[in-house]
C-alpha atoms as a PDB file:
ATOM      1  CA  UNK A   1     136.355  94.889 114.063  1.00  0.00           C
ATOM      2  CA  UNK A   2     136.304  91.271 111.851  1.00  0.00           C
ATOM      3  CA  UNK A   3     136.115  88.495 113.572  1.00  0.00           C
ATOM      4  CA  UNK A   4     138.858  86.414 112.922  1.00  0.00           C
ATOM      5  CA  UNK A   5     138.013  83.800 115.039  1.00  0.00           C
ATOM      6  CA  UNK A   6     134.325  84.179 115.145  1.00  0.00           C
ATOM      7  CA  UNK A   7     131.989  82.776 118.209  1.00  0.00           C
ATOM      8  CA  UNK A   8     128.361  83.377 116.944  1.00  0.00           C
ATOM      9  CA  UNK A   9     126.079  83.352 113.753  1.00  0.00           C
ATOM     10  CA  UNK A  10     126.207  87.167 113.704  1.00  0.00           C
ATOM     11  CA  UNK A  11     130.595  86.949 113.837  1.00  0.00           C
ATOM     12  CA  UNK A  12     130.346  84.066 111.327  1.00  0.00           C
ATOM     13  CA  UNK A  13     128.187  86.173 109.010  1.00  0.00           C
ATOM     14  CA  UNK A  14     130.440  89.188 109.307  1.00  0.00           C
ATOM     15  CA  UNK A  15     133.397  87.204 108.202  1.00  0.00           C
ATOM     16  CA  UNK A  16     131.903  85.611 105.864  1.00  0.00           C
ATOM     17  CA  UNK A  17     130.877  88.845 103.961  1.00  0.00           C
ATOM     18  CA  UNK A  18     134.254  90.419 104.494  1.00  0.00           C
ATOM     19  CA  UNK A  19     136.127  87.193 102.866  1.00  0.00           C
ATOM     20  CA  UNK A  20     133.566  87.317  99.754  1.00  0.00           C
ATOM     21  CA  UNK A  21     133.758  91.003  99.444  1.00  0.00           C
ATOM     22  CA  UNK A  22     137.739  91.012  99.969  1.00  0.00           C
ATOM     23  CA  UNK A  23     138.320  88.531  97.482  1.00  0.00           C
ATOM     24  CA  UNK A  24     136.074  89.885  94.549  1.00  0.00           C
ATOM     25  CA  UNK A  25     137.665  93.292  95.031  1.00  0.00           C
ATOM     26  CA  UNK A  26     141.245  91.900  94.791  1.00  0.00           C
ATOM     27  CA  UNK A  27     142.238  93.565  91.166  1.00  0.00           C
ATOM     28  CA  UNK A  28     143.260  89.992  89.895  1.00  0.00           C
ATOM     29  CA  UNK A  29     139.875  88.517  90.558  1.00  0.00           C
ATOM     30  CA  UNK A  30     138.023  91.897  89.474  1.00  0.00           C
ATOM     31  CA  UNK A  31     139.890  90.954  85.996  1.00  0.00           C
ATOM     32  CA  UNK A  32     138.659  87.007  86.051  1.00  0.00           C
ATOM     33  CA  UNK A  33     134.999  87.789  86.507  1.00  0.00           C
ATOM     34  CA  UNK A  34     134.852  90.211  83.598  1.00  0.00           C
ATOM     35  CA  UNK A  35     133.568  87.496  81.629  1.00  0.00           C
ATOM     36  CA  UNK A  36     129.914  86.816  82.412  1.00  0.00           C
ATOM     37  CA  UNK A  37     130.050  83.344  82.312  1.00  0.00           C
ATOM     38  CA  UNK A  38     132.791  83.318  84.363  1.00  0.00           C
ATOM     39  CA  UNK A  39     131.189  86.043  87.143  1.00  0.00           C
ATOM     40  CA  UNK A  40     128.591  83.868  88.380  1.00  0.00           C
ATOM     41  CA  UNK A  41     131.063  80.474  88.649  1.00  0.00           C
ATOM     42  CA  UNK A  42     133.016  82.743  90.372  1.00  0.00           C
ATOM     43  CA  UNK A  43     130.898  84.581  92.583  1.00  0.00           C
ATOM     44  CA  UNK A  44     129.615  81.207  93.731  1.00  0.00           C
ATOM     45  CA  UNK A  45     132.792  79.499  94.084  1.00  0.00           C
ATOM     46  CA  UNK A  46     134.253  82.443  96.576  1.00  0.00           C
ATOM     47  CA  UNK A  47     130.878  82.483  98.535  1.00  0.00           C
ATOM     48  CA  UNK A  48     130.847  78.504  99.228  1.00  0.00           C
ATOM     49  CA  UNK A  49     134.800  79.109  99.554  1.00  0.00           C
ATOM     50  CA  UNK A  50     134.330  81.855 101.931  1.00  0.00           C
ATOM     51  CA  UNK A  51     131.224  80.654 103.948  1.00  0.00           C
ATOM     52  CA  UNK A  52     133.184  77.300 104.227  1.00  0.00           C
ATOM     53  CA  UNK A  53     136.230  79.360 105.836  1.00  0.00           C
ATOM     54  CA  UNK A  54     134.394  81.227 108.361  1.00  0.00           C
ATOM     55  CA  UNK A  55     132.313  78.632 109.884  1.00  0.00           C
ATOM     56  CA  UNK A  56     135.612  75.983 110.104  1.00  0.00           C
ATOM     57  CA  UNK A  57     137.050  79.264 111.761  1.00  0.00           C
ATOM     58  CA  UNK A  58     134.249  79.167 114.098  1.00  0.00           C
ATOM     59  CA  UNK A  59     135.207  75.449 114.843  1.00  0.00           C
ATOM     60  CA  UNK A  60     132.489  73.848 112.804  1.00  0.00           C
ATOM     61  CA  UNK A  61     133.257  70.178 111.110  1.00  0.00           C
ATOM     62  CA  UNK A  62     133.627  69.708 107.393  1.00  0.00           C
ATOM     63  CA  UNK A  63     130.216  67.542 107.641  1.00  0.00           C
ATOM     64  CA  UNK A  64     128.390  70.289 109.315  1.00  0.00           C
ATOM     65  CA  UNK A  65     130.143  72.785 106.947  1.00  0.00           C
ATOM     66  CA  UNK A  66     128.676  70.979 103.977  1.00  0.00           C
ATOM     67  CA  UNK A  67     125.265  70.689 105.349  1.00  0.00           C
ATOM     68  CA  UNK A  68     124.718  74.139 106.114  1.00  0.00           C
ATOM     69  CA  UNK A  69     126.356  75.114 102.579  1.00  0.00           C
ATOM     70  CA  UNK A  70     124.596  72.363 100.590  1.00  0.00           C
ATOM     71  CA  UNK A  71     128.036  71.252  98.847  1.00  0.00           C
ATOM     72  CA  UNK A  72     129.567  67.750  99.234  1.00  0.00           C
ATOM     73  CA  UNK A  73     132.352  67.086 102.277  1.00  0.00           C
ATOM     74  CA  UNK A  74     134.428  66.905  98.947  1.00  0.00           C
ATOM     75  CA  UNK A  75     134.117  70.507  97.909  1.00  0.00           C
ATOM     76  CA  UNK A  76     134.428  71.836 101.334  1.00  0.00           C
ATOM     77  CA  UNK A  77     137.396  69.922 101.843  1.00  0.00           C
ATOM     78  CA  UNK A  78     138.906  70.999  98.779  1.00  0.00           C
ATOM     79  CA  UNK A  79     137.619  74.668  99.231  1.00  0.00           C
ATOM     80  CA  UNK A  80     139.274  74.479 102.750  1.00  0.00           C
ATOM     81  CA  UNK A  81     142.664  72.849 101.582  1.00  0.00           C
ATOM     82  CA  UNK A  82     143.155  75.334  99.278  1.00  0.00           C
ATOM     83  CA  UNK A  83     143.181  72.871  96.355  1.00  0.00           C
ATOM     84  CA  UNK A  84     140.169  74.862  94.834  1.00  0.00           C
ATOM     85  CA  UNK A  85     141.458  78.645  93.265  1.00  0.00           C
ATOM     86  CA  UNK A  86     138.839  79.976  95.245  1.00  0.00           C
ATOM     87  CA  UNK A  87     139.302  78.321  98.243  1.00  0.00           C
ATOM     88  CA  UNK A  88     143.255  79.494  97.860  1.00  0.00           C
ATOM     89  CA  UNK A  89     142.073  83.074  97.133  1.00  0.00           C
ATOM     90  CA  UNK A  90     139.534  83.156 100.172  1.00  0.00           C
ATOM     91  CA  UNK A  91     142.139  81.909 102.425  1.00  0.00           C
ATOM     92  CA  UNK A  92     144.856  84.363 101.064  1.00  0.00           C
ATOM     93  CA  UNK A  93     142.312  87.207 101.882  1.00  0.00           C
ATOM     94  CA  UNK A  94     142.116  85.764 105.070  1.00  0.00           C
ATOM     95  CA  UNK A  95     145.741  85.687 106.238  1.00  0.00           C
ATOM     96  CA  UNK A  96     145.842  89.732 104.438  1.00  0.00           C
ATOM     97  CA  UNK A  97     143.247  90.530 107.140  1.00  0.00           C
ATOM     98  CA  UNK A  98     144.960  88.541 109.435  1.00  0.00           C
ATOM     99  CA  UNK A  99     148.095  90.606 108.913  1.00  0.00           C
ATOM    100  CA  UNK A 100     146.279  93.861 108.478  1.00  0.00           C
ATOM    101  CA  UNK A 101     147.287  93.850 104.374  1.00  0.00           C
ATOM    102  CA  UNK A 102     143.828  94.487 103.901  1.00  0.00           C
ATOM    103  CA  UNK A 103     141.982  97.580 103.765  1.00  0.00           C
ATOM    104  CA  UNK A 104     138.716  96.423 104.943  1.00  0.00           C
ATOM    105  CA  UNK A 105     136.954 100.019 105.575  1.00  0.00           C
ATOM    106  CA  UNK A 106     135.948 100.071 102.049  1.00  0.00           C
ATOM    107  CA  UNK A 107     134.404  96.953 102.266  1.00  0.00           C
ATOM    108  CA  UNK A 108     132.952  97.878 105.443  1.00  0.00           C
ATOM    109  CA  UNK A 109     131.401 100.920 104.124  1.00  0.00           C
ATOM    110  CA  UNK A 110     129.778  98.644 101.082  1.00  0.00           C
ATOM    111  CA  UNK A 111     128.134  96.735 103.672  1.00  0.00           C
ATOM    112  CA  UNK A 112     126.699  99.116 105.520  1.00  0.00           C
ATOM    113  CA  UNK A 113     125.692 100.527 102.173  1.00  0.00           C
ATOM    114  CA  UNK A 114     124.057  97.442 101.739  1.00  0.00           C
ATOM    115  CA  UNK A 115     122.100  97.165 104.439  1.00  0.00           C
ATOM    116  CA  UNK A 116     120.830 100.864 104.325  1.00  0.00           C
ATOM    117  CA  UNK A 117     119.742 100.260 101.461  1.00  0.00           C
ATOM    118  CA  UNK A 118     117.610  97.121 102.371  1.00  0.00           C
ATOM    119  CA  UNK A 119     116.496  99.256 105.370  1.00  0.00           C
ATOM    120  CA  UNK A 120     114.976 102.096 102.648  1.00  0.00           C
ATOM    121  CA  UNK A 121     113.499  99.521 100.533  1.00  0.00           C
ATOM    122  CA  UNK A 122     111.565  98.348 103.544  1.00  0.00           C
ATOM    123  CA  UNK A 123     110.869 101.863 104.301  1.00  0.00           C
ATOM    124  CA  UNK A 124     109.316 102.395 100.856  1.00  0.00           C
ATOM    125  CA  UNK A 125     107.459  98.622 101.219  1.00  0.00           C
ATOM    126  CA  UNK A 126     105.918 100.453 104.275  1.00  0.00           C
ATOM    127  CA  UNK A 127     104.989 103.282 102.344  1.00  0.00           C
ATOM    128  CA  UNK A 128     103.503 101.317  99.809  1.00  0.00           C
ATOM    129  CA  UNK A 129     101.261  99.766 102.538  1.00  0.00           C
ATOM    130  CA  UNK A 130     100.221 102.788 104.411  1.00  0.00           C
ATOM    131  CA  UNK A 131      99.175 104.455 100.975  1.00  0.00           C
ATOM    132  CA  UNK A 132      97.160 100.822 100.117  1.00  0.00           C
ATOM    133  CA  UNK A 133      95.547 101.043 103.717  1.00  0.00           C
ATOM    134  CA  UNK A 134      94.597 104.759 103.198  1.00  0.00           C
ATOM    135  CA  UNK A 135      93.050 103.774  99.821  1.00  0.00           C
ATOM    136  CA  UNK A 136      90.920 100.984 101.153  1.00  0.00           C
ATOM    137  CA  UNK A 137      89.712 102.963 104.393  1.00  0.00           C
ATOM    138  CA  UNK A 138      88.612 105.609 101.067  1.00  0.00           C
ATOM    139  CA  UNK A 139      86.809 102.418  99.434  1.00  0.00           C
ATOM    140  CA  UNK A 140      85.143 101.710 102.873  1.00  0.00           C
ATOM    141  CA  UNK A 141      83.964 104.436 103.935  1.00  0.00           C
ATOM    142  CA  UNK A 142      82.325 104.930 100.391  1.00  0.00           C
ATOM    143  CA  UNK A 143      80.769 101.882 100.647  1.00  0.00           C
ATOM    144  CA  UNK A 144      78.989 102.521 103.883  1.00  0.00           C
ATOM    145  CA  UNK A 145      78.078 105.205 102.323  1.00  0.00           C
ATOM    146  CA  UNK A 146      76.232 103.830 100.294  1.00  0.00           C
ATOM    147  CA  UNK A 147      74.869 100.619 102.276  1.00  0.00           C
ATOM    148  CA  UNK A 148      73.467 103.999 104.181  1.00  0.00           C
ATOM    149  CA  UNK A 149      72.106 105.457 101.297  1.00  0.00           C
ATOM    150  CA  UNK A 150      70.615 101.958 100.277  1.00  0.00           C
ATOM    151  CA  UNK A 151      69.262 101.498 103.845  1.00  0.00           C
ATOM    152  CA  UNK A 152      67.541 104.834 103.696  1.00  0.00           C
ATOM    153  CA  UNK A 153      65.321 104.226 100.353  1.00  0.00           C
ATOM    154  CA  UNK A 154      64.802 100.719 101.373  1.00  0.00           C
ATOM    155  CA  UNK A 155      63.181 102.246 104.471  1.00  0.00           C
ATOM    156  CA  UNK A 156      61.392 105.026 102.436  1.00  0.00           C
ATOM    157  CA  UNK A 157      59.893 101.946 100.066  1.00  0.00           C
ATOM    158  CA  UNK A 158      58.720 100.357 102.896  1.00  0.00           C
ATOM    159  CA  UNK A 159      56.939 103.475 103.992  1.00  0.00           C
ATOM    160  CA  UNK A 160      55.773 103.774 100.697  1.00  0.00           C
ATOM    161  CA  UNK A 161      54.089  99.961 100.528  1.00  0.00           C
ATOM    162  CA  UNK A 162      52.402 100.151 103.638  1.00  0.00           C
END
């Protein structure tokens, strides 16, 4: 379920995703961001546009909203207003899932996607470490090894020299 009005960090999140994610999957803004240079203006624009939405959803001020975003009052405001084209597109999103225009189990199932995947690349991280921890123990126990072995003619010199 998406939080429309959401009531903690975790709710505010969720929204948050589901407004970015909505928006860039729209066909009209799949066809603006085809341009490179215009991808990562927009992909930035819809996530301050987006993040800015949720948390003034969750009843946060514009001044707190820019803080926490690190834009001016005067591009949240304008975000917010819809006097931005991605504040207007983040905001239409919104009032599709408000409606139920907006079929959010795709985008749902890209998250979760997402996160699986972030939970397998920790997974392989782990790996990564339990094979480096095997291969020191290896180094270690060779070296005592041969600390031992070094003990043992130190101690057969000695015998030796006396």
């Amino acid at each position: 379920m998406i939080p429309l009005i959401p009531t903690s960090r975790t709710e505010i999140d969720k929204l948050e995703h589901i407004l970015i994610l909505g928006t860039l999957f729209r066909p009209e803004i799949l066809e603006l961001i085809k341009d490179p240079i215009e991808k990562v203006t927009w992909v930035d624009s819809l996530a301050i546009a987006a993040g800015a939405l949720a948390r003034e959803k969750a009843g946060y001020t514009v001044r707190e909203i820019a803080e926490e975003l690190g834009r001016t009052e005067q591009t949240i405001r304008k975000h917010l207003k819809g006097e931005t084209k991605a504040g207007k597109l983040v905001r239409e999103t919104y009032e599709m899932l408000k409606r139920g225009e907006l079929n959010i189990e795709e985008v749902e199932k890209f998250l979760e996607a997402v996160v699986r995947k972030e939970e397998l690349e920790k997974l392989s991280d782990l790996k990564k470490l339990e094979e480096e921890i095997e291969r020191l123990k290896k180094e270690k126990d060779a070296l005592l090894e041969k600390i031992q072995k070094t003990k043992e003619l130190l101690k057969t010199a000695l015998e030796v020299l006396e």
